[in-house]
C-alpha atoms as a PDB file:
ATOM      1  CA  UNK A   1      40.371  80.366  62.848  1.00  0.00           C
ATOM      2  CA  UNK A   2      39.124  81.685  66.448  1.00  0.00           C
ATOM      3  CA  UNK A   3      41.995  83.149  68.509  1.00  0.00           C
ATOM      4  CA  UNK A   4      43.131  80.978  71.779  1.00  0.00           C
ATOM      5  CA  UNK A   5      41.481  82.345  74.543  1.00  0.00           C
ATOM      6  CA  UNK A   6      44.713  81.362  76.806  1.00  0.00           C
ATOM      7  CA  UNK A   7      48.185  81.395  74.956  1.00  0.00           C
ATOM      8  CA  UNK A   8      51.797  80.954  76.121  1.00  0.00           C
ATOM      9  CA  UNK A   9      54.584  81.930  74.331  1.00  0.00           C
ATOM     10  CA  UNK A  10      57.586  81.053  75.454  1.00  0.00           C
ATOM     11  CA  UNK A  11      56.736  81.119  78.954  1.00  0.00           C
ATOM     12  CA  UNK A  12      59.581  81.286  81.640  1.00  0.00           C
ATOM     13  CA  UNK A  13      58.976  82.156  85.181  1.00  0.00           C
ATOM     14  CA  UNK A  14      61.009  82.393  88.583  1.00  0.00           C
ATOM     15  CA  UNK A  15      60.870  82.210  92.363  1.00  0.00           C
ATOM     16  CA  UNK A  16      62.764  85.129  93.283  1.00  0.00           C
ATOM     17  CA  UNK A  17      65.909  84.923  91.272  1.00  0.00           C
ATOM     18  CA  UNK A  18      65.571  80.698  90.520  1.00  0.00           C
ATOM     19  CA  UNK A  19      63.554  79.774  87.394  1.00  0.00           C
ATOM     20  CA  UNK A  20      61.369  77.364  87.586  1.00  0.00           C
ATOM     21  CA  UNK A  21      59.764  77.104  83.492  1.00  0.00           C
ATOM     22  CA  UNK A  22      61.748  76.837  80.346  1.00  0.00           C
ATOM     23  CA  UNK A  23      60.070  78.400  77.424  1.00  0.00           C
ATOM     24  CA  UNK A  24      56.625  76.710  77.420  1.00  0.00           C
ATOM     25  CA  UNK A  25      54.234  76.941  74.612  1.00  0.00           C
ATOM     26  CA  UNK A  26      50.613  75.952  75.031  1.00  0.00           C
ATOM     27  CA  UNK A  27      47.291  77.247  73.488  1.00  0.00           C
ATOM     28  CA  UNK A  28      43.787  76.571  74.564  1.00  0.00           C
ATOM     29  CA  UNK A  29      40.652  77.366  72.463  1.00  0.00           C
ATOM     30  CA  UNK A  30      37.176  78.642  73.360  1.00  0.00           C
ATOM     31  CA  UNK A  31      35.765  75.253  75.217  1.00  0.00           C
ATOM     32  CA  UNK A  32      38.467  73.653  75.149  1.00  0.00           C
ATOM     33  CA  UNK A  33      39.904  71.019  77.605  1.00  0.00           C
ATOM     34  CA  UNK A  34      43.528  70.822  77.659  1.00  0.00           C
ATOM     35  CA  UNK A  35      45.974  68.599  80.278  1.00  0.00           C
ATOM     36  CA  UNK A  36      49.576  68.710  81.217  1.00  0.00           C
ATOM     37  CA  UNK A  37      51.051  65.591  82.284  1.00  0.00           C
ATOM     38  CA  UNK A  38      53.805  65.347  84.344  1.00  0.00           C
ATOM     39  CA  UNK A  39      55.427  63.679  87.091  1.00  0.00           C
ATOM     40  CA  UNK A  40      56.073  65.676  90.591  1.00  0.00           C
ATOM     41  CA  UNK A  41      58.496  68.582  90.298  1.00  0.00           C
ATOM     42  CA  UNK A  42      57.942  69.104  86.485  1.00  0.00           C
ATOM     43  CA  UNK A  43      56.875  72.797  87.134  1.00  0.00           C
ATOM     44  CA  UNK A  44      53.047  71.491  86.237  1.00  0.00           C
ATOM     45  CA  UNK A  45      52.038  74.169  89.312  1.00  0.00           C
ATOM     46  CA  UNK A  46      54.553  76.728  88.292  1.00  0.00           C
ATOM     47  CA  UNK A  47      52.835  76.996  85.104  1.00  0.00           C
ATOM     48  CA  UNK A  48      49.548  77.974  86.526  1.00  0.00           C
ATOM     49  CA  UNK A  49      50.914  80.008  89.029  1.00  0.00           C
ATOM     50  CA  UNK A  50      52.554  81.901  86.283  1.00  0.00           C
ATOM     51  CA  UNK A  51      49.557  81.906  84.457  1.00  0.00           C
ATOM     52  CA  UNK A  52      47.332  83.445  87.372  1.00  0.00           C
ATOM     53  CA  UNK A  53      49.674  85.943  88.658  1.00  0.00           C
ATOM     54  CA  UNK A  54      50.966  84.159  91.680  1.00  0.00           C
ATOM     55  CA  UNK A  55      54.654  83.847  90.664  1.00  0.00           C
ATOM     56  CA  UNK A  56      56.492  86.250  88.031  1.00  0.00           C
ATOM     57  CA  UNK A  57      56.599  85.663  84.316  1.00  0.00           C
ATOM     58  CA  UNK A  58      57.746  87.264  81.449  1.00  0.00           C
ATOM     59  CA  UNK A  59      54.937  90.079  79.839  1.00  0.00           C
ATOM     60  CA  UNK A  60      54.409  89.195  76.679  1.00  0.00           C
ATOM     61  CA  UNK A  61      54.883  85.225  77.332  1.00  0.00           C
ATOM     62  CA  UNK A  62      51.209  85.045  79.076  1.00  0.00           C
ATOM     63  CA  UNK A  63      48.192  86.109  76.534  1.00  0.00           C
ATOM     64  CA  UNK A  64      44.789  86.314  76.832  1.00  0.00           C
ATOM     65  CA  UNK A  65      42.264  86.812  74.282  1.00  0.00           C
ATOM     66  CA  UNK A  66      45.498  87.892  72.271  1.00  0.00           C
ATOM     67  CA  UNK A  67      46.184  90.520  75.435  1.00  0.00           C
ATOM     68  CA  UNK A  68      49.273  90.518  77.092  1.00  0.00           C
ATOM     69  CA  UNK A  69      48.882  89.939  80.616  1.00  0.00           C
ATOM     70  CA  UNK A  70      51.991  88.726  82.014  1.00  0.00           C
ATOM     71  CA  UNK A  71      52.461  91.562  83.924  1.00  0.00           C
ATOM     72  CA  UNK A  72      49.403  91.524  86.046  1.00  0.00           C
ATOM     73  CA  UNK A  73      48.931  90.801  89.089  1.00  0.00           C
ATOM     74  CA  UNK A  74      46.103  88.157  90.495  1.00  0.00           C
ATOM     75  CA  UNK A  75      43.351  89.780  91.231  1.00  0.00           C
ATOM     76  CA  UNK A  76      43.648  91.771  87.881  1.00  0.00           C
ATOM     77  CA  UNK A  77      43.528  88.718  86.160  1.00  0.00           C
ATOM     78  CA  UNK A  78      40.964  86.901  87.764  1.00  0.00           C
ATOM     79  CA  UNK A  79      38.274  89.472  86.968  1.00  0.00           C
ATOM     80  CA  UNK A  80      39.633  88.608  83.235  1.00  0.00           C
ATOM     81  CA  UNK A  81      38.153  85.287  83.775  1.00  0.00           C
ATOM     82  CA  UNK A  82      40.831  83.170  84.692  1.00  0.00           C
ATOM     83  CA  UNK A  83      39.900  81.323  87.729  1.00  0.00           C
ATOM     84  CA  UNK A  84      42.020  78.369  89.249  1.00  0.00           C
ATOM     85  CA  UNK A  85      40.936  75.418  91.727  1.00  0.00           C
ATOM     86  CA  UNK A  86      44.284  74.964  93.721  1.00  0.00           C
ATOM     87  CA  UNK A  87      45.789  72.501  94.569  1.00  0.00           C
ATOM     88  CA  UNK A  88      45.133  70.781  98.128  1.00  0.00           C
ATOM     89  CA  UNK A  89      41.280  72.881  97.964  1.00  0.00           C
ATOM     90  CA  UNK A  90      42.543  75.725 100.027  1.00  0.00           C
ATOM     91  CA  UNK A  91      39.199  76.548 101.848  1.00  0.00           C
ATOM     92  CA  UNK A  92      38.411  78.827 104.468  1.00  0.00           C
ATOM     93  CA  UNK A  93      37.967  76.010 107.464  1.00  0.00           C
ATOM     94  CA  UNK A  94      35.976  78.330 109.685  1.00  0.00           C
ATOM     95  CA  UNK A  95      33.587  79.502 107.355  1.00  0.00           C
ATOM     96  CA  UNK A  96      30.945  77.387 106.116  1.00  0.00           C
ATOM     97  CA  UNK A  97      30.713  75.428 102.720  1.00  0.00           C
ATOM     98  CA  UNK A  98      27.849  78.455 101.367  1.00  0.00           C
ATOM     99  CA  UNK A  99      30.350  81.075 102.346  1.00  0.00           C
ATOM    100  CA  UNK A 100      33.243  79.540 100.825  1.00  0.00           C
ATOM    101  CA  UNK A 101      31.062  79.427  97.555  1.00  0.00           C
ATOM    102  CA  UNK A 102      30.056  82.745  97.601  1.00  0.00           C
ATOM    103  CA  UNK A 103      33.500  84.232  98.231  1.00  0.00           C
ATOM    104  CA  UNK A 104      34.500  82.577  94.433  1.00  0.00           C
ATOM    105  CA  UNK A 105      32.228  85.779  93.381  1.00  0.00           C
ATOM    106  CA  UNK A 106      34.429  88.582  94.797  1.00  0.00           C
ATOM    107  CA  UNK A 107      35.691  90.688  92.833  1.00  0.00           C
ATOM    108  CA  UNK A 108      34.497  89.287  89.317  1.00  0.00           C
ATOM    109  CA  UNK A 109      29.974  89.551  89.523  1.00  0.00           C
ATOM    110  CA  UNK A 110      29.323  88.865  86.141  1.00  0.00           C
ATOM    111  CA  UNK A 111      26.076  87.578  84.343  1.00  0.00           C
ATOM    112  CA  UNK A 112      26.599  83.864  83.821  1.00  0.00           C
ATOM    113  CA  UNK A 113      25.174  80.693  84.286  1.00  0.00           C
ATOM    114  CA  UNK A 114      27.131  79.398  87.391  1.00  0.00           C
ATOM    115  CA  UNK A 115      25.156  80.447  90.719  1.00  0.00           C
ATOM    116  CA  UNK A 116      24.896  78.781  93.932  1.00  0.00           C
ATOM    117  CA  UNK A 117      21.279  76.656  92.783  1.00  0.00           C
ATOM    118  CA  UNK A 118      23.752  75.464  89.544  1.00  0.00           C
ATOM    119  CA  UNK A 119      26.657  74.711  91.539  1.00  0.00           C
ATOM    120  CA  UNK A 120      24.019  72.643  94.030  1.00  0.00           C
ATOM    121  CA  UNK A 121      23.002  71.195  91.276  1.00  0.00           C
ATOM    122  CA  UNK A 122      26.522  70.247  89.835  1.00  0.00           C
ATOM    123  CA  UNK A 123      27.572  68.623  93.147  1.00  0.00           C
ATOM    124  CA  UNK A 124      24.260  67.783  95.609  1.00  0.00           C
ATOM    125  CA  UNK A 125      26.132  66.828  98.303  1.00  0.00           C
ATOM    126  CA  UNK A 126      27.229  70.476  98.656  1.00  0.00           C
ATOM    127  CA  UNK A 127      23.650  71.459  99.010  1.00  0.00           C
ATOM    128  CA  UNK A 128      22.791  69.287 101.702  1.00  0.00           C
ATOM    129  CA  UNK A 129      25.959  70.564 103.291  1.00  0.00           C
ATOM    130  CA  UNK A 130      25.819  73.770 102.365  1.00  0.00           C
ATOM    131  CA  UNK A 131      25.262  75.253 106.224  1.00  0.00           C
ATOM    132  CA  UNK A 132      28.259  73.153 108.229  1.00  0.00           C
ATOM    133  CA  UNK A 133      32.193  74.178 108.802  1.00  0.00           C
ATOM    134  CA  UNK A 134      34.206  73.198 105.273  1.00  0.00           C
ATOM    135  CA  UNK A 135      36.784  71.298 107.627  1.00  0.00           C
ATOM    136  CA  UNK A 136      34.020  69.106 108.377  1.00  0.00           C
ATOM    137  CA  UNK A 137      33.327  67.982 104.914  1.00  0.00           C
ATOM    138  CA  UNK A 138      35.118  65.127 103.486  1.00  0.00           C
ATOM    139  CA  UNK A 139      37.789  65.325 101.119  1.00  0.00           C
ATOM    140  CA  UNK A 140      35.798  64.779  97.981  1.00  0.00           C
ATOM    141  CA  UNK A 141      33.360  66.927  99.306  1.00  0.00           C
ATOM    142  CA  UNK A 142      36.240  70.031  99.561  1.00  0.00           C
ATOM    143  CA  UNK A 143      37.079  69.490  96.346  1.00  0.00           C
ATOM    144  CA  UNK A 144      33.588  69.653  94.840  1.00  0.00           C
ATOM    145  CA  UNK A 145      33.607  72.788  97.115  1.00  0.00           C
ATOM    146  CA  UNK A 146      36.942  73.815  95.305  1.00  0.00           C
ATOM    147  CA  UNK A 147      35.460  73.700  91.915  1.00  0.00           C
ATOM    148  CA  UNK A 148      32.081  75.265  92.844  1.00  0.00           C
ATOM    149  CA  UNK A 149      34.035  78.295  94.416  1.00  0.00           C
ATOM    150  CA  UNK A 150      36.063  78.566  91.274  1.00  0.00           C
ATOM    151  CA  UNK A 151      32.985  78.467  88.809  1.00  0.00           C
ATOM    152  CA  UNK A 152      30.900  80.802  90.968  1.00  0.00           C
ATOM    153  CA  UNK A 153      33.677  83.377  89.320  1.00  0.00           C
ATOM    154  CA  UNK A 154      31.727  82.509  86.109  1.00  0.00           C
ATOM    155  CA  UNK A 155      34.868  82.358  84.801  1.00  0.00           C
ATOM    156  CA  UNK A 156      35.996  81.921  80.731  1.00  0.00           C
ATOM    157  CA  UNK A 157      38.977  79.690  81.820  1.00  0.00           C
ATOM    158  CA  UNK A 158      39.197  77.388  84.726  1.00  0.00           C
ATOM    159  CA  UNK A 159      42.481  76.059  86.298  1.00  0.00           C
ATOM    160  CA  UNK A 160      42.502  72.830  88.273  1.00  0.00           C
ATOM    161  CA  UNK A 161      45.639  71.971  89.838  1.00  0.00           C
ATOM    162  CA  UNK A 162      45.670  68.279  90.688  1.00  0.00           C
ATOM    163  CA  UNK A 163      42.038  67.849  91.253  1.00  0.00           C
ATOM    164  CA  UNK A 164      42.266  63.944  91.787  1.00  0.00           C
ATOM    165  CA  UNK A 165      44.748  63.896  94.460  1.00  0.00           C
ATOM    166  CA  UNK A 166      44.374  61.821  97.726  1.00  0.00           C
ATOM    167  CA  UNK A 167      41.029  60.875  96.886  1.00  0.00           C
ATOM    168  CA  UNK A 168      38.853  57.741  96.389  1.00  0.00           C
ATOM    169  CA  UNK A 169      38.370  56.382  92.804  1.00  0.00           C
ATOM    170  CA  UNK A 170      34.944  56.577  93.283  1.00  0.00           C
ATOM    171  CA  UNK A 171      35.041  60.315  94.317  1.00  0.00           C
ATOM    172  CA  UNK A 172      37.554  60.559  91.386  1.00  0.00           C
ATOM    173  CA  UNK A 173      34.771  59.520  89.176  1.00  0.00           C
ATOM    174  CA  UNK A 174      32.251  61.833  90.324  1.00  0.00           C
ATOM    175  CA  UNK A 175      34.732  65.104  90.034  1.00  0.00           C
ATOM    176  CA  UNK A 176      35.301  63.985  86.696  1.00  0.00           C
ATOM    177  CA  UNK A 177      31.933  63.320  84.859  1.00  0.00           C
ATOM    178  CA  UNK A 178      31.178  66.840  86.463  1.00  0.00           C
ATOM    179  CA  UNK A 179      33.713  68.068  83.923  1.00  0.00           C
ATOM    180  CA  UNK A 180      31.920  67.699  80.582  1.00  0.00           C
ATOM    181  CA  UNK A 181      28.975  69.707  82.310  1.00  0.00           C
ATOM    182  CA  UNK A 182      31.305  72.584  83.055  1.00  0.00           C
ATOM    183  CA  UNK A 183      32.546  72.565  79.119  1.00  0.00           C
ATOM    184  CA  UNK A 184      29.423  72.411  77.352  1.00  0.00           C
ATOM    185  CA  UNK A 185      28.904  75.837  78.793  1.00  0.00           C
ATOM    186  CA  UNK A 186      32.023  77.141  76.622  1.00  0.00           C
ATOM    187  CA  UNK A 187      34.400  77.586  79.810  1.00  0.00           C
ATOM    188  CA  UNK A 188      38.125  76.403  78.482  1.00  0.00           C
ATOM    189  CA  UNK A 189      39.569  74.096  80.960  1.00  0.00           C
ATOM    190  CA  UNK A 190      43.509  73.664  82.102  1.00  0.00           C
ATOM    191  CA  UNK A 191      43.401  70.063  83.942  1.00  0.00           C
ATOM    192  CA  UNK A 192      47.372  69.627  85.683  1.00  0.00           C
ATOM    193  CA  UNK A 193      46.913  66.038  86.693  1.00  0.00           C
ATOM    194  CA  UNK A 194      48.938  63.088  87.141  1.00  0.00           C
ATOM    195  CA  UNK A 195      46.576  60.648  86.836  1.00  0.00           C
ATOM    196  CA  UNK A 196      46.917  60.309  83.218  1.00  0.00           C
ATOM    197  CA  UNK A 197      44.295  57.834  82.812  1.00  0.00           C
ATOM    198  CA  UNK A 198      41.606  60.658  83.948  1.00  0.00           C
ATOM    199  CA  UNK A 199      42.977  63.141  82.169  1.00  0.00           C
ATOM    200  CA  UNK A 200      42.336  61.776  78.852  1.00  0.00           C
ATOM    201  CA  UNK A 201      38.854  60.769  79.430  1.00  0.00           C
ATOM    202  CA  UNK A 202      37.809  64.648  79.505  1.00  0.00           C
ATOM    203  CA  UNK A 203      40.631  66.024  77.535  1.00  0.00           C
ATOM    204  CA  UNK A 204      40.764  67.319  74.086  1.00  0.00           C
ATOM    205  CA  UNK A 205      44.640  67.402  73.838  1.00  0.00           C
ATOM    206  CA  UNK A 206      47.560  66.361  76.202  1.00  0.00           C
ATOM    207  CA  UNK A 207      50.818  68.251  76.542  1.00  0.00           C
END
């Protein structure tokens, strides 16, 4: 059997001295796509913020590519290739929808497929937008921008925190059937969601 290329084990992690995750176990394969399910204030974000570096967690309960990496901070484990959409987009509003792209390649240029002509290609409406403010973009659009930003990382494991939320079913829709594109490349894919319905069109297995 491969080795997961994300693992917890017995993941617990804190803001400041309050803890906010209970001893979670999860694995994701090589090309895998994986949801949790949950409803608000299940600790669904705490995971991936533990995950990614951005809150503390316990060193050995975080593994990557059977390395311990609990202990490191963000940046450290981005250039791993761990790279996470957050939730509510979190784009730079005064720089335009190219720069915020090309600022998902700093500090991890690797060889990979995902460029700016794939993530275009991935989401057109980026391309024909690709010159004006992000804050001017519509929601759907910022999210497409998101997920382009994210990918641009090339990275082996992509994050997305609540990727569906506040938008149109129809823009729903369109996120989603980009999602089976981004797989067949081998990235592994975390998907936190509440829309469960969503979830389990693209996902292999639900926790």
């Amino acid at each position: 059997m491969r080795l997961p290329v994300l693992e917890t084990r017995g993941l617990t992690a804190y803001y400041g001295d309050f803890q906010v995750l209970y001893g979670i176990d999860t694995t994701i394969a090589p090309g895998e796509t994986i949801a949790i399910i949950g409803a608000n204030g299940a600790g669904k974000s705490s995971y991936l913020k533990a995950i990614t570096g951005l809150i503390r967690a316990e060193p050995g309960s975080v593994r990557f590519e059977d390395r311990a990496i609990g202990t490191l901070g963000a940046a450290n484990i981005l250039k791993l290739g761990i790279a996470m959409v957050p939730e509510g987009r979190r784009l730079f509003s005064s720089l335009t929808v190219e720069e915020n792209l090309l600022i998902g390649r700093y500090g991890r240029e690797v060889d990979g497929i995902w460029s700016l002509d794939t993530i275009y290609a991935l989401f057109p409406a980026l391309k024909q937008r690709r010159s004006v403010p992000s804050h001017s973009l519509s929601g759907g659009e910022q999210q497409m921008a998101a997920i382009g930003r994210a990918l641009m990382s090339n990275p082996r494991v992509l994050l997305c925190d609540e990727i569906s939320l506040g938008l149109a079913p129809i823009v729903i829709r369109d996120i989603y059937d980009a999602m089976p594109r981004i797989k067949q490349n081998g990235t592994s894919i975390v998907l936190v969601e509440q829309d469960i319905v969503q979830a389990m069109k693209v996902a292999d297995r639900v926790y």
